[in-house]
Protein backbone atom coordinates (compact mmCIF):
# COMPACT_ATOMS: atom_id res chain seq x y z
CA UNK A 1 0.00 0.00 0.00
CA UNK A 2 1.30 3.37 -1.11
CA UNK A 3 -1.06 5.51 1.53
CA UNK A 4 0.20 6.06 5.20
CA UNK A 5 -2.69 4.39 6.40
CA UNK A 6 -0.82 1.03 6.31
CA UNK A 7 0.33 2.75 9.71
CA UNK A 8 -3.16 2.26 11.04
CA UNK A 9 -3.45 -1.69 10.69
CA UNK A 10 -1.09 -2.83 13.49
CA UNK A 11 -3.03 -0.49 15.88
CA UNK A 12 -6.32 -2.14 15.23
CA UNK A 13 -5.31 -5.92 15.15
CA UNK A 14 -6.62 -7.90 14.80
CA UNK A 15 -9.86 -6.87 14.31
CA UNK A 16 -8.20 -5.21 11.29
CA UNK A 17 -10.61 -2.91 9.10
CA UNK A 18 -10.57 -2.90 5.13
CA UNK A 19 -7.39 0.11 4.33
CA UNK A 20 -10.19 2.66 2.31
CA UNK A 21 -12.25 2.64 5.47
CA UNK A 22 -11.51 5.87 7.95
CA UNK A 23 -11.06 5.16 11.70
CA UNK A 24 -14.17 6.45 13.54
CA UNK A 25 -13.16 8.55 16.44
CA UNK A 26 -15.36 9.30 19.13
CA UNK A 27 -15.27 12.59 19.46
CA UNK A 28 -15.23 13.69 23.61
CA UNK A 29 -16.49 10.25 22.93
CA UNK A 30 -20.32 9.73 21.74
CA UNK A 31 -21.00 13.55 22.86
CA UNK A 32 -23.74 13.48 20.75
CA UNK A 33 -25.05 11.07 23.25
CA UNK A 34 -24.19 11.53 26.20
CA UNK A 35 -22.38 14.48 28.25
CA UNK A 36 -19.28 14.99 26.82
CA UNK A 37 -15.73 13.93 28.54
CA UNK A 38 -17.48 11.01 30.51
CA UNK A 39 -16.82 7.56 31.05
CA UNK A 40 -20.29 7.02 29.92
CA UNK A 41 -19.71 8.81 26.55
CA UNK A 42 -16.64 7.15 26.19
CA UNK A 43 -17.83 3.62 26.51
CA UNK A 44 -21.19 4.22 24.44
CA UNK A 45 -19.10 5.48 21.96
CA UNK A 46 -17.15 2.03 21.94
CA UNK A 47 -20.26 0.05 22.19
CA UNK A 48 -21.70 2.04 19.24
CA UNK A 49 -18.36 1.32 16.77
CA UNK A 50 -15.84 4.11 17.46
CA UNK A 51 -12.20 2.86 17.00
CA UNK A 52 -10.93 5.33 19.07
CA UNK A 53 -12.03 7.80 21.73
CA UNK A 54 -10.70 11.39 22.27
CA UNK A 55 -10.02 12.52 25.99
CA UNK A 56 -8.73 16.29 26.16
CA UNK A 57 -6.54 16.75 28.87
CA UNK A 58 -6.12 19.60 31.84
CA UNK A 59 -4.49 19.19 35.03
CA UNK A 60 -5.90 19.76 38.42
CA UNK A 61 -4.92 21.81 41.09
CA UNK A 62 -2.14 19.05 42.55
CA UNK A 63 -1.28 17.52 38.83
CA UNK A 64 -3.77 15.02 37.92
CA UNK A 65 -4.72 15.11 34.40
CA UNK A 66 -8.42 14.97 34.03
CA UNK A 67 -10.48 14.43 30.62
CA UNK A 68 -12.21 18.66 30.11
CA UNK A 69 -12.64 20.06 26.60
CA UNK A 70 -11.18 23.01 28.60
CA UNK A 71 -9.85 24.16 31.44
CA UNK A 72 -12.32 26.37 31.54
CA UNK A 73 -14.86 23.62 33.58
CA UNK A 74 -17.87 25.71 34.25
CA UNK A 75 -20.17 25.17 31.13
CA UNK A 76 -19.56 21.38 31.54
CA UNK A 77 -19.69 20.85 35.13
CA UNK A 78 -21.83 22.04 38.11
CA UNK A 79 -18.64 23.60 39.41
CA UNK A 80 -20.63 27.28 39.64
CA UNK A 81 -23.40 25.50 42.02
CA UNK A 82 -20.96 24.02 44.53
CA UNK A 83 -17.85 26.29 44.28
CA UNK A 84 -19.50 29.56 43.83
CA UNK A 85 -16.65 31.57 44.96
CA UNK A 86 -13.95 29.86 42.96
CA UNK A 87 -14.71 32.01 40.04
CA UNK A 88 -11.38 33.44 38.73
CA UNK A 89 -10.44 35.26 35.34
CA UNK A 90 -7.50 34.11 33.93
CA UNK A 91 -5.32 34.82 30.60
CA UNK A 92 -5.33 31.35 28.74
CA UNK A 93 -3.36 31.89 25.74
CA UNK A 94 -3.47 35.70 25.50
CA UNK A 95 -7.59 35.73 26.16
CA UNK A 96 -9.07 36.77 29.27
CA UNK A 97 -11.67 34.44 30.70
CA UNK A 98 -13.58 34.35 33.49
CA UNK A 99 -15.51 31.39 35.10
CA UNK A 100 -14.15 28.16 36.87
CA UNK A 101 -10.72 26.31 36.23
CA UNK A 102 -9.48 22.79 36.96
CA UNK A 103 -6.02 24.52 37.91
CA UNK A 104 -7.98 25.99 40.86
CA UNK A 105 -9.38 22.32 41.85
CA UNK A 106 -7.83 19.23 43.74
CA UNK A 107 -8.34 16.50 42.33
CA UNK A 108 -10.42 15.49 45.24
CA UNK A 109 -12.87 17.74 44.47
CA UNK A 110 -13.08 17.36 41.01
CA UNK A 111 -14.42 14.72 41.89
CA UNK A 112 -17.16 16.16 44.08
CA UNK A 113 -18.66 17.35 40.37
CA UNK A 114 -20.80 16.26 38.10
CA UNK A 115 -20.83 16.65 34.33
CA UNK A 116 -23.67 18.11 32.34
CA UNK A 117 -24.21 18.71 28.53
CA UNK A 118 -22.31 21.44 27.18
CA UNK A 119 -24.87 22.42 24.61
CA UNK A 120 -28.28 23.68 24.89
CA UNK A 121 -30.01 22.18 21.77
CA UNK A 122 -28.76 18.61 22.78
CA UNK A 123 -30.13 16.39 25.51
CA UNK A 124 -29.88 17.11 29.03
CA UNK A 125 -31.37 13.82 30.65
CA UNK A 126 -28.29 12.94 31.78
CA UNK A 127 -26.84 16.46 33.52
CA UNK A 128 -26.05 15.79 37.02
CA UNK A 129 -25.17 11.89 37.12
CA UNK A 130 -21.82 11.60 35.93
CA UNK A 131 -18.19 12.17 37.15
CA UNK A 132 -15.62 13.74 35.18
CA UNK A 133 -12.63 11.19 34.88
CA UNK A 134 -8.98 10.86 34.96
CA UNK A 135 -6.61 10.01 32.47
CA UNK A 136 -5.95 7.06 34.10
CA UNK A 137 -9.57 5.79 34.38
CA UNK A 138 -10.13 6.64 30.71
CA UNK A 139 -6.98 4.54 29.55
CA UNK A 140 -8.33 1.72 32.23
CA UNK A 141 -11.90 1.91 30.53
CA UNK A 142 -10.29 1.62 26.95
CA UNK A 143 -8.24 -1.12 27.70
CA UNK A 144 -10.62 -3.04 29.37
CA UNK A 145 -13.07 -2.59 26.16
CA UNK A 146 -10.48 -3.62 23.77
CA UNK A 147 -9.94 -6.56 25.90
CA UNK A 148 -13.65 -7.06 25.37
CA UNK A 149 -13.97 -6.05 21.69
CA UNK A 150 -11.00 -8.55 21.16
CA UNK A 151 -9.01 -5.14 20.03
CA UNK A 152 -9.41 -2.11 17.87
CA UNK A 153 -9.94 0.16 20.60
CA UNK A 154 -7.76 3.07 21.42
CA UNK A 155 -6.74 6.33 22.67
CA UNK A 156 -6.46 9.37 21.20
CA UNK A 157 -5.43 12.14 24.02
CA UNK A 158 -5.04 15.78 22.61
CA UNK A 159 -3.08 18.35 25.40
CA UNK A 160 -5.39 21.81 26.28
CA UNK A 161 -3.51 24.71 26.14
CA UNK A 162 0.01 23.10 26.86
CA UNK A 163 2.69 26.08 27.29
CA UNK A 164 -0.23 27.63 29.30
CA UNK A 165 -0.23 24.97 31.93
CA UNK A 166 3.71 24.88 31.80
CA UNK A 167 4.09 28.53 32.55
CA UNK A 168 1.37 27.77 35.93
CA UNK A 169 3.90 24.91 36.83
CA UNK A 170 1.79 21.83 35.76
CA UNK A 171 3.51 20.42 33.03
CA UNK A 172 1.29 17.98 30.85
CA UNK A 173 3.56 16.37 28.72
CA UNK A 174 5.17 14.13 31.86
CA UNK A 175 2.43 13.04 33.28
CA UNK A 176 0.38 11.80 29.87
CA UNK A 177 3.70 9.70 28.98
CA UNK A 178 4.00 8.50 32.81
CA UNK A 179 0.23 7.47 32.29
CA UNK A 180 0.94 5.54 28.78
CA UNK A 181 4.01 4.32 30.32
CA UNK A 182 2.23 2.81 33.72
CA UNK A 183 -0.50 1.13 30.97
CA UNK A 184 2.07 -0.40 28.61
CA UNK A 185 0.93 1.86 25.79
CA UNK A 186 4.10 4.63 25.46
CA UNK A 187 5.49 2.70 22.20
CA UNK A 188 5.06 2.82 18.17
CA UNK A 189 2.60 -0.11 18.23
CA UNK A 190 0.08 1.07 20.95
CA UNK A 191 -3.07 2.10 19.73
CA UNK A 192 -2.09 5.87 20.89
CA UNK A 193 -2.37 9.30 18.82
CA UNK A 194 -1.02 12.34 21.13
CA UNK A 195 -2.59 15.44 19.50
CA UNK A 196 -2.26 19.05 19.71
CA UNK A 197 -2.96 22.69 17.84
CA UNK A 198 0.48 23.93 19.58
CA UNK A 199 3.48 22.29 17.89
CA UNK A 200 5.72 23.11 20.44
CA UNK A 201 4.93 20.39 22.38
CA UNK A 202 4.81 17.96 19.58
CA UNK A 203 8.35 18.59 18.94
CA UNK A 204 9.42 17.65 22.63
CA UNK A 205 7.35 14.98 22.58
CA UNK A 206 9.16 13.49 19.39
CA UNK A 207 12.59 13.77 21.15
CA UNK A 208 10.64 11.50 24.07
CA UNK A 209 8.11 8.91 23.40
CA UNK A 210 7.80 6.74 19.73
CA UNK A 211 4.03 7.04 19.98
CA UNK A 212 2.41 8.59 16.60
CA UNK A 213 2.02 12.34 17.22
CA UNK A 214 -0.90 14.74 15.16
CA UNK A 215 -1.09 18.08 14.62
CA UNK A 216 -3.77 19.35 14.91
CA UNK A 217 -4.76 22.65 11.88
CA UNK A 218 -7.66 25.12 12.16
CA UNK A 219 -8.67 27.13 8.90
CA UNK A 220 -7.04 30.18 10.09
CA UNK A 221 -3.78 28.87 9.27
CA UNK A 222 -2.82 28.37 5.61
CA UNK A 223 -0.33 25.28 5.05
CA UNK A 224 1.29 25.05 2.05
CA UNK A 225 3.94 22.22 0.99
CA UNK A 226 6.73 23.30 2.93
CA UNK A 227 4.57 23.45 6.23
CA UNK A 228 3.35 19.89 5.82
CA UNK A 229 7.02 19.03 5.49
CA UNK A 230 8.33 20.85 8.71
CA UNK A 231 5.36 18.72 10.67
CA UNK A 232 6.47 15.58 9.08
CA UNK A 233 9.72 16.20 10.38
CA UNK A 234 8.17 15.62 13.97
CA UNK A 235 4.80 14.45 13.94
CA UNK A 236 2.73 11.48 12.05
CA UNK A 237 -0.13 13.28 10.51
CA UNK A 238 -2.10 16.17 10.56
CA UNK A 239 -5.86 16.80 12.31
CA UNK A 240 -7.21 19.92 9.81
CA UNK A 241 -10.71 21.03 10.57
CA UNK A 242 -13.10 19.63 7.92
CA UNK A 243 -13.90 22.81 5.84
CA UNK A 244 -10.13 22.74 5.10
CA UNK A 245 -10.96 19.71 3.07
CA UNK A 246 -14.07 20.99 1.72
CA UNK A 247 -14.65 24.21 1.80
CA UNK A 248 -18.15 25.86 2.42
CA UNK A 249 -19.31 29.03 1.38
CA UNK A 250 -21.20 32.16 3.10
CA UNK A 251 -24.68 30.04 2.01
CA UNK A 252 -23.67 26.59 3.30
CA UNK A 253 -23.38 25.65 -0.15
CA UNK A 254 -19.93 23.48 -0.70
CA UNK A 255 -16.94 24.45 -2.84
CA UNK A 256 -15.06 22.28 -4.36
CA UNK A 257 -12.17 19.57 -2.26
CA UNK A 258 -8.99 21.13 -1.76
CA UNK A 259 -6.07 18.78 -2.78
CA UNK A 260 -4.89 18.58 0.77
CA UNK A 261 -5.39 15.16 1.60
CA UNK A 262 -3.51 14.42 -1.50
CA UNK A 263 -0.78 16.68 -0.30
CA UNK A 264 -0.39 15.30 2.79
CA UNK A 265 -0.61 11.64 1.76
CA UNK A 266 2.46 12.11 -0.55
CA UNK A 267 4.53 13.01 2.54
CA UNK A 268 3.58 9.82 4.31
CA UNK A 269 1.20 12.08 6.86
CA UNK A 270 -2.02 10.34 8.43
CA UNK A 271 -4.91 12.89 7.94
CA UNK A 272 -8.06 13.17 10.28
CA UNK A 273 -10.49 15.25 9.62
CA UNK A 274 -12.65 16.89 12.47
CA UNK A 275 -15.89 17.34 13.62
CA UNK A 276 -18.83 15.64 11.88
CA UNK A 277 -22.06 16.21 13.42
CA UNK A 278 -25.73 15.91 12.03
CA UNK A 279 -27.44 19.44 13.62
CA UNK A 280 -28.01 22.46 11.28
CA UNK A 281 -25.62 24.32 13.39
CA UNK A 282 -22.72 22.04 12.19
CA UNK A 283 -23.96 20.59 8.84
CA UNK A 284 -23.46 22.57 6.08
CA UNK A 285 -26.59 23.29 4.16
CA UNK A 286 -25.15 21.89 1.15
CA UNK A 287 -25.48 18.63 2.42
CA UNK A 288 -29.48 18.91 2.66
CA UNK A 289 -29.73 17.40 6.05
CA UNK A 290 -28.01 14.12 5.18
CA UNK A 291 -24.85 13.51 7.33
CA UNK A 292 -24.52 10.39 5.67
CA UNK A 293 -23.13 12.44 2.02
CA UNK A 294 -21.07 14.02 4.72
CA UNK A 295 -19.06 11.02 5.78
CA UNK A 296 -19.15 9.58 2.75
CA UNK A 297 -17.54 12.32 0.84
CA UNK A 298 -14.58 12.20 3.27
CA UNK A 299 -13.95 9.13 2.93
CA UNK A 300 -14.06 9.61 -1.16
CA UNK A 301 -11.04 12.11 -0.50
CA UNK A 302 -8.93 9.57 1.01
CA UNK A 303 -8.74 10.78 4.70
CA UNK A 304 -7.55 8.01 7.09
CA UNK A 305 -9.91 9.21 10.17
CA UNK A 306 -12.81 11.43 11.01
CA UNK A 307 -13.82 12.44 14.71
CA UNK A 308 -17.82 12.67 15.19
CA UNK A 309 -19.91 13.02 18.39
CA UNK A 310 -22.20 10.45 16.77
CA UNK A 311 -20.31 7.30 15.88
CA UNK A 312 -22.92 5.30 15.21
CA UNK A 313 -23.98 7.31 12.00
CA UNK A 314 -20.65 7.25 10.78
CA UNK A 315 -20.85 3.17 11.24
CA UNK A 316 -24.15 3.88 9.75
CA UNK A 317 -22.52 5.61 6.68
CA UNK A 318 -19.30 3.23 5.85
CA UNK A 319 -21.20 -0.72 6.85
CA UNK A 320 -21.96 -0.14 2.99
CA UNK A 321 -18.78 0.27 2.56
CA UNK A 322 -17.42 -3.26 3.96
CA UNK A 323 -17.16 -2.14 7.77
């Protein structure tokens, strides 16, 4: 096989899937589903065909890393009902914010919390019930499933706002690599991506662990040929934001693929796209409701992975397909 994706198969044996097929990534795992960053979501999104599931990481008060889309824990959490005079504003990456951080928290009570859906047109049944997890309970959870499942189950951790949390003195880079290293998973074949938008990071991490590394791109950023071969110099493939694939214009009406799949692919670079979700407020019009032409047109482009909150409509989308 000429594509990187050949990469892929030893992570997912041997339940090996088909080499034109993307990895399904559960996205905050099924956050469609259930609230997001939960063992809950995490497992549903296993149970409903996700290869992989996707805990962010931010560190607590006394360095525990803890699955949060953001530090910022407030519009996930209950945190404003039980710690109502935690509320801080901080400068996270040169933008002030005010609300509740996990920096502020011990782990212990972190713990004390409970996890609620982050937005308002989804589901809230399930506000109030959950924890928010570790690092270590989510690779504990994963590895028990992929016991279960017989493999193709892994872990695909990206690091929150990483030189932010070094400058506050709670380094995240150690302690995810301490955590893969305690689980047997900090080597080349463990079913492990490590992503990130900084690339600063990335770089150290290269010098320090074997496992595949992804960087992540938002649209903002244009990369032409000789960025996507400074980041294969250092990482394994690339995470661009889906409308960098396909673009979409001021009517929701889609442009024509960009080549940069193909661009990528000829440096050897993995590329998983991010975030498919069925809900007018993330499906482009152009797609006339159907998340299915979505997937499927992804896929046509050659990408090797794409991250949904809903993994069973992307099973949904490739069983066609030979899945």
């Amino acid at each position: 096989m000429t594509r990187a994706f050949i990469l892929l198969l030893a992570l997912t044996a041997p339940a090996a899937l088909p080499p034109d097929l993307p990895l399904i990534i559960g996205h905050r795992g099924a956050s469609g589903h259930r609230p997001e960053h939960t063992l809950e979501s995490y497992r549903l999104a296993v149970e409903l065909g996700a290869d992989f599931i996707e805990p962010d990481l931010v560190s607590t008060k006394d360095g525990v890393l803890i699955a949060r889309h953001e530090n910022e824990i407030g519009g996930t959490t209950d945190v404003s009902e039980r710690f109502p005079d935690r509320k801080r504003t901080r400068t996270i990456d040169g933008q002030s914010l005010t609300g509740w951080f996990s920096e502020d928290f011990t782990l212990a009570e972190i713990k004390t919390l409970r996890a609620r859906e982050r937005l308002a047109f989804r589901s809230h049944q399930y506000d109030g019930r959950f924890e928010v997890p570790t690092f270590d309970e989510v690779i504990e959870l994963a590895q028990k499933l992929r016991t279960a499942r017989g493999g193709a189950v892994g872990i695909y951790p990206e690091t929150k706002h990483p030189t932010y949390f070094r400058s506050i003195g709670l380094p995240l880079e150690e302690k995810l690599l301490a955590a893969l290293t305690k689980h047997g998973w900090n080597d080349r074949k463990a079913p492990v991506f490590i992503q990130s938008f900084e690339d600063g990071n990335l770089r150290e991490l290269r010098k320090k662990t074997t496992v595949r590394l992804i960087q992540l791109l938002s649209p903002a950023v244009k990369f032409d040929d000789a960025g996507l071969a400074d980041i294969a110099t250092y990482a394994d493939g690339i995470g661009p934001e889906k409308r960098m694939l396909i673009p979409v214009a001021p009517d929701g009406s889609l442009k024509a693929a960009t080549d940069l799949v193909e661009r990528a692919h000829r440096l050897g670079l993995l590329v998983h796209a991010w975030t498919v979700r069925p809900e007018p407020q993330f499906l482009p019009a152009g797609y006339k409701g159907d998340v299915r032409a979505e997937f499927l047109q992804l896929q046509k482009l050659g990408v090797d992975g794409v991250f949904t909150d809903f993994p069973d409509l992307a099973v949904a989308a490739y069983r066609g397909n030979g899945r």
